[in-house]
C-alpha atoms as a PDB file:
ATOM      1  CA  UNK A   1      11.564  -6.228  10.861  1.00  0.00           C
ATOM      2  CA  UNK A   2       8.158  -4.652  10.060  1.00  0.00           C
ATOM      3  CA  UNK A   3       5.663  -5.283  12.136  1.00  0.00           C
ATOM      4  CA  UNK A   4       7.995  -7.070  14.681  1.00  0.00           C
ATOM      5  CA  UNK A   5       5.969  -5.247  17.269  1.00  0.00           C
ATOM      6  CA  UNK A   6       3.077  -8.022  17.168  1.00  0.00           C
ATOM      7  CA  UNK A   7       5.162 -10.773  16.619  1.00  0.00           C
ATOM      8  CA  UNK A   8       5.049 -13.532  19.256  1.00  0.00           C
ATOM      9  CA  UNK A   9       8.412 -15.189  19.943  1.00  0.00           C
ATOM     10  CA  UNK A  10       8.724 -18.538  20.631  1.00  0.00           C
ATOM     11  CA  UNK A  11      11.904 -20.119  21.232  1.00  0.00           C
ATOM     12  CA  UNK A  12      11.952 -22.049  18.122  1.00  0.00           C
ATOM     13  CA  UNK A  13      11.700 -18.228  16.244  1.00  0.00           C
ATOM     14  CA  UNK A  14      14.155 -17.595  18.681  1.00  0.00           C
ATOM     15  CA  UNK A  15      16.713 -19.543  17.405  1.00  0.00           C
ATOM     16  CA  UNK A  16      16.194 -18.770  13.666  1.00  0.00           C
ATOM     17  CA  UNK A  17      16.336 -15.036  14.154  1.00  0.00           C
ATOM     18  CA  UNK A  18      19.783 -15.898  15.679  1.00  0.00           C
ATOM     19  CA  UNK A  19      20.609 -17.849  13.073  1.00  0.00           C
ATOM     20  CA  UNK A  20      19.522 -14.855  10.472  1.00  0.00           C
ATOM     21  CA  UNK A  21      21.403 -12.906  12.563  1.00  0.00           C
ATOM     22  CA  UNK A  22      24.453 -14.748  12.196  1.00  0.00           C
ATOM     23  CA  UNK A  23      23.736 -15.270   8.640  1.00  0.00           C
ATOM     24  CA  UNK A  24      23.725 -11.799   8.006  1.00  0.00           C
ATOM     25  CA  UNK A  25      27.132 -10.966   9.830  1.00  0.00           C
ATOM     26  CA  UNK A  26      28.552 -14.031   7.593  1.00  0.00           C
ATOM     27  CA  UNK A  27      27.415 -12.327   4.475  1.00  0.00           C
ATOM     28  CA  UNK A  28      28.714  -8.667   5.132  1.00  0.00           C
ATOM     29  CA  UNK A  29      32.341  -9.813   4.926  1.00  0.00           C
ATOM     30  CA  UNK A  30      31.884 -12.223   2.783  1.00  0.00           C
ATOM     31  CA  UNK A  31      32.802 -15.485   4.831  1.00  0.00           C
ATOM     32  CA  UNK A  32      32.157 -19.016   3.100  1.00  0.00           C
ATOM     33  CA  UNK A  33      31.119 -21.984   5.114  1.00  0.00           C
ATOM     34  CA  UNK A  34      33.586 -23.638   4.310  1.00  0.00           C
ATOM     35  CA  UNK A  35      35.591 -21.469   5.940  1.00  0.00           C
ATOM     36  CA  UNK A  36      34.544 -23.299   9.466  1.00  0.00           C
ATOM     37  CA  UNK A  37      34.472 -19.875  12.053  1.00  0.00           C
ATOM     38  CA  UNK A  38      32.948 -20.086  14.859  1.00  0.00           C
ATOM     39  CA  UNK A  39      30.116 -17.481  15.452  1.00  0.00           C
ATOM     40  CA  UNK A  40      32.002 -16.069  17.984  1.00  0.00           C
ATOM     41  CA  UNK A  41      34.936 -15.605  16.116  1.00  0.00           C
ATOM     42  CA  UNK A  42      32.934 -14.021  13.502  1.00  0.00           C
ATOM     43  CA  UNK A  43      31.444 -11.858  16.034  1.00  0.00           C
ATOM     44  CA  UNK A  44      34.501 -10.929  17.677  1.00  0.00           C
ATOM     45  CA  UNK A  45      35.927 -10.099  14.155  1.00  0.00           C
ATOM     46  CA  UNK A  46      32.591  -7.653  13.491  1.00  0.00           C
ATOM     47  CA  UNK A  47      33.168  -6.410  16.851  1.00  0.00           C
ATOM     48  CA  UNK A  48      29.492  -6.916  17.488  1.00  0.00           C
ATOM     49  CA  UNK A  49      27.008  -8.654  19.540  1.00  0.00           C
ATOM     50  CA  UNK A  50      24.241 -10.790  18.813  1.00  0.00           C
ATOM     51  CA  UNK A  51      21.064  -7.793  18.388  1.00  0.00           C
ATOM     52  CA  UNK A  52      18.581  -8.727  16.165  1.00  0.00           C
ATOM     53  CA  UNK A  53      16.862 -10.501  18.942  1.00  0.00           C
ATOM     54  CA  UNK A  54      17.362  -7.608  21.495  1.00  0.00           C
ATOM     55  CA  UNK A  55      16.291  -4.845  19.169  1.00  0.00           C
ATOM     56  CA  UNK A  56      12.969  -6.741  18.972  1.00  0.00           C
ATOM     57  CA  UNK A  57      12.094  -7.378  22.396  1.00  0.00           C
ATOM     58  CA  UNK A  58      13.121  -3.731  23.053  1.00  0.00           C
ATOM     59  CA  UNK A  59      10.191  -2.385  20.187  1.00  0.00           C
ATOM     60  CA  UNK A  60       7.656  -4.861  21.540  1.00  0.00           C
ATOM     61  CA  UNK A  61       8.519  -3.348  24.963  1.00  0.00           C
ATOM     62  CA  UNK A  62       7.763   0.072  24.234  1.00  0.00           C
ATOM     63  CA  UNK A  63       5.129  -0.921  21.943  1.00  0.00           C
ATOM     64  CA  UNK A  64       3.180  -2.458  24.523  1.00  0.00           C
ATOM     65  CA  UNK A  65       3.935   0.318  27.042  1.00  0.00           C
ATOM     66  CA  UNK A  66       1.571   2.291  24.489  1.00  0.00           C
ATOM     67  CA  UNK A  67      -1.117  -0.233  24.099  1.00  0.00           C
ATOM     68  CA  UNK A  68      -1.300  -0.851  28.200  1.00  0.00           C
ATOM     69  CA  UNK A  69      -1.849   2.815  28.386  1.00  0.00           C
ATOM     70  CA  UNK A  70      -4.824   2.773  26.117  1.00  0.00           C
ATOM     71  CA  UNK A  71      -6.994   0.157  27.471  1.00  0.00           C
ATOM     72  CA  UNK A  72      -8.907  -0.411  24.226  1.00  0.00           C
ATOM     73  CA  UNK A  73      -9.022  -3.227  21.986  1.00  0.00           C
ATOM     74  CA  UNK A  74      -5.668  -4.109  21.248  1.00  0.00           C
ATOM     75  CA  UNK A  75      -5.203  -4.679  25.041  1.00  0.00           C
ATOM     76  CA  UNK A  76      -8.197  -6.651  25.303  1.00  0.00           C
ATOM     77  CA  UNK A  77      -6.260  -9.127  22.280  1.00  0.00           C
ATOM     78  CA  UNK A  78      -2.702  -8.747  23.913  1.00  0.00           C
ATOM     79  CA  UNK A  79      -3.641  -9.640  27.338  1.00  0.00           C
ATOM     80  CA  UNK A  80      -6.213 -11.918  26.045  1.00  0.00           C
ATOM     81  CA  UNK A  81      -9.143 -11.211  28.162  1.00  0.00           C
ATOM     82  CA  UNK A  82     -12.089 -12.198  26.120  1.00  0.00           C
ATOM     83  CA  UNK A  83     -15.142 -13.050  27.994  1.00  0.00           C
ATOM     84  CA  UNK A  84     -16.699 -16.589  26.756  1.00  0.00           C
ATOM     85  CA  UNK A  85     -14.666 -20.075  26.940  1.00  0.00           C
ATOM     86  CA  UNK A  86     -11.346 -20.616  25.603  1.00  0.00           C
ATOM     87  CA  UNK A  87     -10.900 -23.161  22.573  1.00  0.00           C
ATOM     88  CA  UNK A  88      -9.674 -26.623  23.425  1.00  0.00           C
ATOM     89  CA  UNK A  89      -6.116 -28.072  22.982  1.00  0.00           C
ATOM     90  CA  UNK A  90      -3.016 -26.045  24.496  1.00  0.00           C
ATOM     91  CA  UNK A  91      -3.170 -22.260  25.077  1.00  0.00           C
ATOM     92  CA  UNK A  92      -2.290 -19.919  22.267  1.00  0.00           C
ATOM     93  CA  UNK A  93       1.112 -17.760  23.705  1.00  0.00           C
ATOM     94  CA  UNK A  94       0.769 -13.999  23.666  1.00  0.00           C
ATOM     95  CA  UNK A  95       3.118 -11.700  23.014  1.00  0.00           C
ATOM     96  CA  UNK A  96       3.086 -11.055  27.358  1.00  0.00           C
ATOM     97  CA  UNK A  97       4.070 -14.580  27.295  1.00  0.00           C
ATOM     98  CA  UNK A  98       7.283 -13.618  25.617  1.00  0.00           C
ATOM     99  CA  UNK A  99       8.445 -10.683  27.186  1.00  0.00           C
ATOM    100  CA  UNK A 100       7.898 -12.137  30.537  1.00  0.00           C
ATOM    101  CA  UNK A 101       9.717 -15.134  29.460  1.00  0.00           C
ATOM    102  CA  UNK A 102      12.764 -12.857  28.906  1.00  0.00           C
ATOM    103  CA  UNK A 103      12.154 -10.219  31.015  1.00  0.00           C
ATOM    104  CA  UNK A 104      14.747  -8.424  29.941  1.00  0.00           C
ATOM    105  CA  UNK A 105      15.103  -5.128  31.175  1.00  0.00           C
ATOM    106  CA  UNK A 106      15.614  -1.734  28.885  1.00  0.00           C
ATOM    107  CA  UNK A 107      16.976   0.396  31.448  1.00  0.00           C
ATOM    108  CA  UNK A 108      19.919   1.995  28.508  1.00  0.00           C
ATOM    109  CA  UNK A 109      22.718  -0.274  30.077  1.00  0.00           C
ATOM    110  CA  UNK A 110      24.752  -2.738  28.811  1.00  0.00           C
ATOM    111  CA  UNK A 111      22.825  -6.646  29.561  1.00  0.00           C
ATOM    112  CA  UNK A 112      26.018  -8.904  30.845  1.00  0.00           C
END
């Protein structure tokens, strides 16, 4: 998870950090494929919840609290105001893009 903090996050990434995710909780007890759980059963059985997503909305979050503060070049790139015309084709998505897709809220509670 290095750098996650810049990453953007489209929904295809989405999906295969979930699947990582799952892949890891798999691994830990050592559960074959062939065994044919369910990831919630495997989940239940971990007694966890799905985080690897979470945790890196939650960094980006506070990340970009700091860079919104700043107002120099890194919030000219992650709000993407650049003066000049935009390239053809469709728009590039930001990392705002993402969080307000979600916008998920880190308020320290439990999301249901």
């Amino acid at each position: 998870m290095y750098g996650c903090k810049a990453w953007t996050i489209s929904k295809q990434i989405q999906n295969k950090l979930e699947a990582t995710d799952m892949w890891f909780l798999r691994r830990m007890p050592r559960i074959p494929w062939i065994a044919k759980k369910t990831n919630e059963r495997v989940l239940n059985e971990a007694n966890k919840r799905r985080s690897l997503v979470r945790t890196i909305r939650k960094r980006q979050a506070t990340f970009l609290g700091h860079v919104m503060r700043r107002g120099k070049l890194e919030y000219l790139v992650i709000t993407g105001k650049f003066e000049g015309k935009r390239s053809r084709g469709r728009k590039r998505e930001k990392i705002m893009d993402g969080l307000a897709r979600k916008s998920i809220r880190y308020t320290g509670r439990r999301q249901r």
